[in-house]
C-alpha atoms as a PDB file:
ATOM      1  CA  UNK A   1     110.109  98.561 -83.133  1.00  0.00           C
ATOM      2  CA  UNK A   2     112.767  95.670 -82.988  1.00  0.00           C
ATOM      3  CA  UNK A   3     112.957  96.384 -78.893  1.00  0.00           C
ATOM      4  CA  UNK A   4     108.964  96.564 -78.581  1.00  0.00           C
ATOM      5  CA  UNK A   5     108.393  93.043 -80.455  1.00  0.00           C
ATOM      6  CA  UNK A   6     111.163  91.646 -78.220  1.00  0.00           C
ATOM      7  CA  UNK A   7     110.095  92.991 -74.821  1.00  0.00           C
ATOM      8  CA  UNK A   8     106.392  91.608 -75.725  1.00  0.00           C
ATOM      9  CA  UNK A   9     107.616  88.361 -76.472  1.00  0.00           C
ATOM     10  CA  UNK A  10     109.769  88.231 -73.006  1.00  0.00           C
ATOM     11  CA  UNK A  11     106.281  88.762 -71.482  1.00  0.00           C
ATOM     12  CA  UNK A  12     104.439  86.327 -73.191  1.00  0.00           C
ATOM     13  CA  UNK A  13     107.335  83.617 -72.363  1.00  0.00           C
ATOM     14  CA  UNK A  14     107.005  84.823 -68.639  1.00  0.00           C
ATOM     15  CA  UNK A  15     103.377  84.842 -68.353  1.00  0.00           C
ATOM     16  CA  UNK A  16     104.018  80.835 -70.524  1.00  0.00           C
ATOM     17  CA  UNK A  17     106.199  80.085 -67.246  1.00  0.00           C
ATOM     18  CA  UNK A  18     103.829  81.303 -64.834  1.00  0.00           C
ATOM     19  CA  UNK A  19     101.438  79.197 -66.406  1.00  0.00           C
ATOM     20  CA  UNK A  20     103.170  76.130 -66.616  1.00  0.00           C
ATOM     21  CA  UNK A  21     104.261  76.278 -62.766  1.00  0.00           C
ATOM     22  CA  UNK A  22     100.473  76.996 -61.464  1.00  0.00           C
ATOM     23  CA  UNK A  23      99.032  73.572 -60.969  1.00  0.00           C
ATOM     24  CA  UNK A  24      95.589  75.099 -60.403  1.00  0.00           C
ATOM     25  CA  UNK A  25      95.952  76.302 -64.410  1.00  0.00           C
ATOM     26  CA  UNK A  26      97.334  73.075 -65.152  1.00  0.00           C
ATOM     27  CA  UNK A  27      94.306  71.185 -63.638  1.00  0.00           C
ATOM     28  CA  UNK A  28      91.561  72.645 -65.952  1.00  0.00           C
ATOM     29  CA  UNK A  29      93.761  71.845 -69.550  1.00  0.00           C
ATOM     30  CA  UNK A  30      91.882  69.185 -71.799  1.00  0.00           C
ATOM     31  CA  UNK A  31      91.845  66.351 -70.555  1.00  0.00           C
ATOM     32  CA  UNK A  32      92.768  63.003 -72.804  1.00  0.00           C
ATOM     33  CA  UNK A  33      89.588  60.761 -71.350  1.00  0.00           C
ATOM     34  CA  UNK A  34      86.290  62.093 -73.123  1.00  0.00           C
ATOM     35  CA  UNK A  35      82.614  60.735 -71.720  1.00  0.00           C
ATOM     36  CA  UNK A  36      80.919  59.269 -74.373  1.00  0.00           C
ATOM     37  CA  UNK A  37      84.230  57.936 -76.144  1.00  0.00           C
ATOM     38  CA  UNK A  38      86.429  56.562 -73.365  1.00  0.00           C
ATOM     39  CA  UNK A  39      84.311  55.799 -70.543  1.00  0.00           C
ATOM     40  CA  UNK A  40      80.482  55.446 -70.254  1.00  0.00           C
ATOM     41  CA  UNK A  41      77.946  56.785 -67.364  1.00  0.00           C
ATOM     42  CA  UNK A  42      75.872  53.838 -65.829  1.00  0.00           C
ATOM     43  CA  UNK A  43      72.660  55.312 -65.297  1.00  0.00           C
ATOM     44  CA  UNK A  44      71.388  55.207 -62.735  1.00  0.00           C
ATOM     45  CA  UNK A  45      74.184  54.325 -60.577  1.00  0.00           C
ATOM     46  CA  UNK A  46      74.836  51.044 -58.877  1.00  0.00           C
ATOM     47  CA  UNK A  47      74.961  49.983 -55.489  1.00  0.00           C
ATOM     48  CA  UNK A  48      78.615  48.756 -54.445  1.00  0.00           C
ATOM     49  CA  UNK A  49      80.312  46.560 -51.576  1.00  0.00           C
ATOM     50  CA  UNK A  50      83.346  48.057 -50.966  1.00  0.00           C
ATOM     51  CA  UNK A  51      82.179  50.840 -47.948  1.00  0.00           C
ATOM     52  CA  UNK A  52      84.029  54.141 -47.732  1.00  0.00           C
ATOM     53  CA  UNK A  53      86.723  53.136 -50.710  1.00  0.00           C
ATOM     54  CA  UNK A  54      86.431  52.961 -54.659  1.00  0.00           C
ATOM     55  CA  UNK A  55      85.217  49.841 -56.344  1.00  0.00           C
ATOM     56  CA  UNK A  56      87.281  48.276 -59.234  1.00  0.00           C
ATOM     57  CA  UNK A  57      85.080  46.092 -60.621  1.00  0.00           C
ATOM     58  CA  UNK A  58      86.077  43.280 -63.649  1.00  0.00           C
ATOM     59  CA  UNK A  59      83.216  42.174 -65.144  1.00  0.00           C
ATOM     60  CA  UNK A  60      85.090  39.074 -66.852  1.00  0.00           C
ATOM     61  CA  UNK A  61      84.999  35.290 -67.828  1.00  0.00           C
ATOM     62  CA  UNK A  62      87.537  32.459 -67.549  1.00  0.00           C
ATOM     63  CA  UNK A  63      86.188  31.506 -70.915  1.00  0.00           C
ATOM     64  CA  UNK A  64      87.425  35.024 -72.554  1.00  0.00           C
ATOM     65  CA  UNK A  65      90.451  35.182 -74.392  1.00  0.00           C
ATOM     66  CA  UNK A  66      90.364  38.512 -74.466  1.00  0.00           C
ATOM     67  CA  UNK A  67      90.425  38.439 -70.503  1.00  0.00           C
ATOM     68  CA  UNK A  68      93.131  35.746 -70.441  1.00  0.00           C
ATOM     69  CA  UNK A  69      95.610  38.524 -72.360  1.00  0.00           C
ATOM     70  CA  UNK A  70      94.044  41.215 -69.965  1.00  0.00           C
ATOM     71  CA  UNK A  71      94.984  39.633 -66.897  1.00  0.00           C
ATOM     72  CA  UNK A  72      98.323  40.733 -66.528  1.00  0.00           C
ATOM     73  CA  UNK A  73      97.282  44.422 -66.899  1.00  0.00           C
ATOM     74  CA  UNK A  74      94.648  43.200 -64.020  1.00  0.00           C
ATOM     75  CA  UNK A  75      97.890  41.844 -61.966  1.00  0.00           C
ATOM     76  CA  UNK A  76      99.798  45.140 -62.522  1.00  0.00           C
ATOM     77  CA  UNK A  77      96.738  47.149 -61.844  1.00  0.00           C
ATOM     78  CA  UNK A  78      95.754  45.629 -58.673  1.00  0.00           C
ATOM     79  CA  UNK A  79      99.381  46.761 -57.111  1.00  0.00           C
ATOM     80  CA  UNK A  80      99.182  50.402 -57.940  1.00  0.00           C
ATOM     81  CA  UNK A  81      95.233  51.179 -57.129  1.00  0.00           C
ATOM     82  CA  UNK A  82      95.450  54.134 -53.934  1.00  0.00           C
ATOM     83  CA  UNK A  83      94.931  52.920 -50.495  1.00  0.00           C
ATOM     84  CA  UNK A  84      91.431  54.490 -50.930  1.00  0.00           C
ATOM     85  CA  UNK A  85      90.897  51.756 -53.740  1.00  0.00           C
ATOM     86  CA  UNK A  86      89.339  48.318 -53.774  1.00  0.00           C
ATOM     87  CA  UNK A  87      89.417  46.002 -56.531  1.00  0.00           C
ATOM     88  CA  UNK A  88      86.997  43.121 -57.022  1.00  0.00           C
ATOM     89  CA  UNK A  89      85.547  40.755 -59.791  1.00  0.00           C
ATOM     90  CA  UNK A  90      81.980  39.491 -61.210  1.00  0.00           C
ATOM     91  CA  UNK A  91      82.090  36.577 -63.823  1.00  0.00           C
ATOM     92  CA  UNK A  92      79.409  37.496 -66.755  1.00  0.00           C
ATOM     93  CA  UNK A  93      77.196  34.571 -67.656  1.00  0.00           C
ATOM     94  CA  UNK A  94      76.656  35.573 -70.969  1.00  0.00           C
ATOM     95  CA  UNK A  95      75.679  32.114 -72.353  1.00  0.00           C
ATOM     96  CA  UNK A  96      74.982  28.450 -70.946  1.00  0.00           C
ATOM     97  CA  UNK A  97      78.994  27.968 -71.455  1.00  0.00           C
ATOM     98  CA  UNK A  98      79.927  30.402 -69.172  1.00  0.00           C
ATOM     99  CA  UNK A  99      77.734  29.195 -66.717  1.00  0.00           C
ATOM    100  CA  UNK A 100      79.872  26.617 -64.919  1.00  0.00           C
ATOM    101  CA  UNK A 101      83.301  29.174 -64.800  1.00  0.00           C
ATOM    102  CA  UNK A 102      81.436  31.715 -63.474  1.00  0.00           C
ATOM    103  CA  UNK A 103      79.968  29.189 -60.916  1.00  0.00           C
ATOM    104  CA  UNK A 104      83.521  27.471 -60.224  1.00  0.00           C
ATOM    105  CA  UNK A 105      84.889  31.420 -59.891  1.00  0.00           C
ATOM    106  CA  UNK A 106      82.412  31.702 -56.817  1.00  0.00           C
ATOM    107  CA  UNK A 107      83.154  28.667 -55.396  1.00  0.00           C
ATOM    108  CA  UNK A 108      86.883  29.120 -55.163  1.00  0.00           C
ATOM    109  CA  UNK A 109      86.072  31.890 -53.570  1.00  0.00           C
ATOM    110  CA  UNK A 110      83.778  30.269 -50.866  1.00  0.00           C
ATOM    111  CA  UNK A 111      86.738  27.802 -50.922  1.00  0.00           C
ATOM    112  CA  UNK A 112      89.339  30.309 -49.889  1.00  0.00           C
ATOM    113  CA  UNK A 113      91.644  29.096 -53.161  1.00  0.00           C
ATOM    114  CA  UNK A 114      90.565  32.142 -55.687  1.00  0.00           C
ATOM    115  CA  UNK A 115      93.792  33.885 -55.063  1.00  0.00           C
ATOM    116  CA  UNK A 116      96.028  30.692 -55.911  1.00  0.00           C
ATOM    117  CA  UNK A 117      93.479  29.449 -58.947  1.00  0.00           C
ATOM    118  CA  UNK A 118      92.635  32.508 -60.633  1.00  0.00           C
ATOM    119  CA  UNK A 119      95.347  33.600 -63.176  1.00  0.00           C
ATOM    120  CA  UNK A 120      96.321  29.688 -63.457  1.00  0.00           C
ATOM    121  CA  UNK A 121      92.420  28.915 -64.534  1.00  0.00           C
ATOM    122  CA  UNK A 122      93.259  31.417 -67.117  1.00  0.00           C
ATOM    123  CA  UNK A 123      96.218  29.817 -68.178  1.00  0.00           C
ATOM    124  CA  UNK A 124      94.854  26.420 -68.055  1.00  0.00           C
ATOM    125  CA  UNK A 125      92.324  26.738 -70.479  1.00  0.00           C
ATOM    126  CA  UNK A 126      93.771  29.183 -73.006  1.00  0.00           C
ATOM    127  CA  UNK A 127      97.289  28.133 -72.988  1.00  0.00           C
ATOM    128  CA  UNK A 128      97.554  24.625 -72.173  1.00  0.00           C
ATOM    129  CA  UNK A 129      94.232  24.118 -74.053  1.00  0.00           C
ATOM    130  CA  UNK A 130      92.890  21.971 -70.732  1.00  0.00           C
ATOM    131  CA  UNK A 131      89.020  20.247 -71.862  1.00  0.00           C
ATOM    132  CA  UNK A 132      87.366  22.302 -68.793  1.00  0.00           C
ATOM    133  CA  UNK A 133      83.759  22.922 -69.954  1.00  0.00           C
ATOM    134  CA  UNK A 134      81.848  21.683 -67.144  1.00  0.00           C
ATOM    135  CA  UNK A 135      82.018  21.622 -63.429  1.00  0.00           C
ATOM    136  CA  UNK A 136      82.895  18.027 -63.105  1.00  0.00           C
ATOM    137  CA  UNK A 137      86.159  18.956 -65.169  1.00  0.00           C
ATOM    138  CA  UNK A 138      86.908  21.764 -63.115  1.00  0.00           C
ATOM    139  CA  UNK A 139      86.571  20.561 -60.009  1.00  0.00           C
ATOM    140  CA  UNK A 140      89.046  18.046 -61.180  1.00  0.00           C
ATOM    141  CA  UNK A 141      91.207  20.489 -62.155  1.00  0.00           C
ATOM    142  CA  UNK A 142      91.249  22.257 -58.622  1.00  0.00           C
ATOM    143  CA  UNK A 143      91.959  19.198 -56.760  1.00  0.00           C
ATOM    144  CA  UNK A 144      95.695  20.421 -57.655  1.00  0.00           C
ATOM    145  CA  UNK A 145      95.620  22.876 -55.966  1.00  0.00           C
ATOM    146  CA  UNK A 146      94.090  20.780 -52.607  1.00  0.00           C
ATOM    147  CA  UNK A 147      90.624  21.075 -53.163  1.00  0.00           C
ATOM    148  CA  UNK A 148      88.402  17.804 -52.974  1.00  0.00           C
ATOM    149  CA  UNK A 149      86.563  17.636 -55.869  1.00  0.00           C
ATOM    150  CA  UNK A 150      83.544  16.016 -54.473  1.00  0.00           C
ATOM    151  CA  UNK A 151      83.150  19.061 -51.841  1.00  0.00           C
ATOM    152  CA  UNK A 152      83.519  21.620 -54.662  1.00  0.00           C
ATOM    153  CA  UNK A 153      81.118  19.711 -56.586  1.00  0.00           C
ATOM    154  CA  UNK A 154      78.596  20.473 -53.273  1.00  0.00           C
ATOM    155  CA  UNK A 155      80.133  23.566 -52.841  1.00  0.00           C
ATOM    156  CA  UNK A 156      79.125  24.896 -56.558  1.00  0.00           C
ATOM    157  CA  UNK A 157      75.460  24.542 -55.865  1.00  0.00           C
ATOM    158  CA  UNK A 158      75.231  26.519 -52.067  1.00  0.00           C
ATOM    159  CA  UNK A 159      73.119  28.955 -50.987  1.00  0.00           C
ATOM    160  CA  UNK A 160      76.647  31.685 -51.261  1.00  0.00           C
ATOM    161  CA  UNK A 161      77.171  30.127 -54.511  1.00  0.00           C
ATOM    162  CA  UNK A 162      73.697  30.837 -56.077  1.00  0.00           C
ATOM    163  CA  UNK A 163      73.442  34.226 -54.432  1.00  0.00           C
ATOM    164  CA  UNK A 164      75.976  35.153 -56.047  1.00  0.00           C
ATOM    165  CA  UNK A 165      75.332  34.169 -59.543  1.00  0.00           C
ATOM    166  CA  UNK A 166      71.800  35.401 -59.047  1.00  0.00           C
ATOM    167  CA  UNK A 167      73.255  39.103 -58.193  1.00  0.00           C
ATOM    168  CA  UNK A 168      75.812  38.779 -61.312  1.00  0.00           C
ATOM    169  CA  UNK A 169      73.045  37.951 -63.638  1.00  0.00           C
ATOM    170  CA  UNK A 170      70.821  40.940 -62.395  1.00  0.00           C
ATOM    171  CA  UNK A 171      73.544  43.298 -62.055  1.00  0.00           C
ATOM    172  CA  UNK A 172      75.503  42.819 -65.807  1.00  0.00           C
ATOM    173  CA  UNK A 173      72.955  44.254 -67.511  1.00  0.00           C
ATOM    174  CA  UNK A 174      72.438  47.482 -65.447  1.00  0.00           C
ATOM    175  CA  UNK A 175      76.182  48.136 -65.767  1.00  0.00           C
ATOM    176  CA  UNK A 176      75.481  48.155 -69.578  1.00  0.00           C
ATOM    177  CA  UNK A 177      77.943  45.603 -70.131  1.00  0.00           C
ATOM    178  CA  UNK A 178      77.480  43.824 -73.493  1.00  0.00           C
ATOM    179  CA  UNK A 179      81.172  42.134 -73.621  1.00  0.00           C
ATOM    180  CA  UNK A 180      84.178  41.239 -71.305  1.00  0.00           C
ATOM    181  CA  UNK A 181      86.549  42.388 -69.841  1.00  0.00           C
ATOM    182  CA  UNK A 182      84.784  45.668 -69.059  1.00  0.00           C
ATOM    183  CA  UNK A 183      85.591  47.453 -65.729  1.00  0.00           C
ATOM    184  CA  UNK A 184      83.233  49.535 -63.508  1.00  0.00           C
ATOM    185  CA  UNK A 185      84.346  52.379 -61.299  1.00  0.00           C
ATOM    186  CA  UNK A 186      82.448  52.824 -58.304  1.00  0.00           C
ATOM    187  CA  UNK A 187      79.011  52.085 -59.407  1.00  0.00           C
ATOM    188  CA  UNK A 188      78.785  54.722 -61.985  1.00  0.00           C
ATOM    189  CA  UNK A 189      81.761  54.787 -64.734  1.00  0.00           C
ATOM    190  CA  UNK A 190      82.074  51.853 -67.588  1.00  0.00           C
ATOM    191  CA  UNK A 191      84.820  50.947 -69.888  1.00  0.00           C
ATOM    192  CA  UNK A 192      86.835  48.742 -71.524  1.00  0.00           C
ATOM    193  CA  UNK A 193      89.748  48.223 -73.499  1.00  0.00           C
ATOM    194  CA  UNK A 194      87.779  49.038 -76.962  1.00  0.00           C
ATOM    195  CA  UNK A 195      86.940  52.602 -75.312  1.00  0.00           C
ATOM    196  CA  UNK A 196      90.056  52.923 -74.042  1.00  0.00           C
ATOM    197  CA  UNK A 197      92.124  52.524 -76.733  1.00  0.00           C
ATOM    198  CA  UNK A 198      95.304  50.258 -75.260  1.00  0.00           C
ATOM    199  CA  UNK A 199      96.097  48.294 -72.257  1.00  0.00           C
ATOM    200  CA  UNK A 200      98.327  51.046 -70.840  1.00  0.00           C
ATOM    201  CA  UNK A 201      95.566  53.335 -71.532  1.00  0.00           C
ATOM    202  CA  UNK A 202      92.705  51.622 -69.939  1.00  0.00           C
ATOM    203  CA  UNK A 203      95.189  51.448 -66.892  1.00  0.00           C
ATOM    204  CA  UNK A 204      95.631  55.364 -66.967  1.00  0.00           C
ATOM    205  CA  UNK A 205      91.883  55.615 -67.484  1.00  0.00           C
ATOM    206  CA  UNK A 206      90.727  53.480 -64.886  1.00  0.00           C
ATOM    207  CA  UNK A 207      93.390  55.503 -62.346  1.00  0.00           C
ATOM    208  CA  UNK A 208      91.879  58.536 -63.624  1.00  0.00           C
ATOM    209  CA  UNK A 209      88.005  57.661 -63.350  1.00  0.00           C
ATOM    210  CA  UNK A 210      89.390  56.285 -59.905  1.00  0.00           C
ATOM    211  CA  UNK A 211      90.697  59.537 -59.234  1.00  0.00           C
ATOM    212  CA  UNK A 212      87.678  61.103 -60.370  1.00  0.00           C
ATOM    213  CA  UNK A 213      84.945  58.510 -57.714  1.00  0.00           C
ATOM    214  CA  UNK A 214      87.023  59.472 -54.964  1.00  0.00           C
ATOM    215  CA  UNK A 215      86.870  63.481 -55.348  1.00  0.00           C
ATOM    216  CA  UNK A 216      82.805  62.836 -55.998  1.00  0.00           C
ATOM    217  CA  UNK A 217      82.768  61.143 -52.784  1.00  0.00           C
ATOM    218  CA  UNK A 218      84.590  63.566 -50.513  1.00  0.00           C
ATOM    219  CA  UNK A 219      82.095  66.306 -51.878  1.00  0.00           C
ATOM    220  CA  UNK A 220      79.133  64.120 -50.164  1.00  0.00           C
END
């Protein structure tokens, strides 16, 4: 009886191993990221402007703190997307305040200074606790970094400019976004760092829903 039990449980560990070395058997286990709980559908589906690759969308404000601590996770994020990736942002306008950092946003970009401005905006007005409410102030703040303030002033109010925050007005809501930083995965997934549960997570999440786009895409 003694032999039996043991030669059944030398089968069960081999058929374990075989198992465990299949990475077709592998790929149907439970996954951690549950619909509903981690990430959201947007329904319908959005339009995006990245082509053939993935969007990464942040839907975020200078004026969130809670986007401020994210932005580091952005930073890291950024670096490790696939080549078949592409990450870009849309300031919410949430409220009259937000108004004039989601306009300065677009017109660094216009500018061509986003890339040098954008974690130091962060950093101006939640750690050095600059007064930038308006976009007199920031214009003055971005002639440090070469930027007459008198042309950003013109800039802010351009036909890009308003375009722009037209599109990020109408699109916020039909992402379902109700608070920042959120992040949208090719036109379709939501989440945030509530859903996700930590900032490591919501970078394993977003690689995963990223993941996910790109398989969805090949299959059209």
């Amino acid at each position: 009886m003694f032999k039996q039990l043991s030669i059944a449980m030398v089968g069960l560990l081999t058929v374990a191993s075989a198992i465990a070395a299949d990475p077709a058997v592998t790929s149907v286990s439970p996954m951690k990221w549950q619909e509903g709980k981690n990430y959201f559908l947007v329904e319908p589906p959005q339009p995006t402007a990245s082509g053939s690759k993935v969007e990464v969308l942040e839907v975020f404000s200078y004026a969130c703190v809670h986007c401020a601590h994210f932005q580091p996770i952005v930073d890291k994020l950024k670096k490790d997307l696939p080549s078949y990736a592409e990450f870009s942002y849309m300031p919410a306008i949430f409220n009259a305040q937000w108004e004039p950092f989601a306009r300065a946003f677009y017109t660094a970009q216009s500018m061509g200074v986003l890339d040098k401005t954008h974690d130091a905006l962060f950093e101006a007005i939640h750690t050095e606790h600059k007064p930038l409410s308006d976009i007199n102030s920031l214009a003055a703040w971005y002639a440090n970094y070469g930027v007459d303030p008198a042309k950003f002033i013109a800039a802010s109010t351009s036909f890009e400019v308003e375009s722009k925050m037209a599109r990020s007005l109408s699109m916020v809501p039909k992402y379902g976004i109700d608070g920042t930083p959120s992040i949208i995965i090719d036109g379709k997934f939501r989440l945030s760092r509530t859903s996700a549960g930590s900032d490591e997570d919501m970078m394993a999440l977003v690689k995963y829903l990223v993941d996910k786009a790109h398989r969805e895409k090949a299959l059209k």
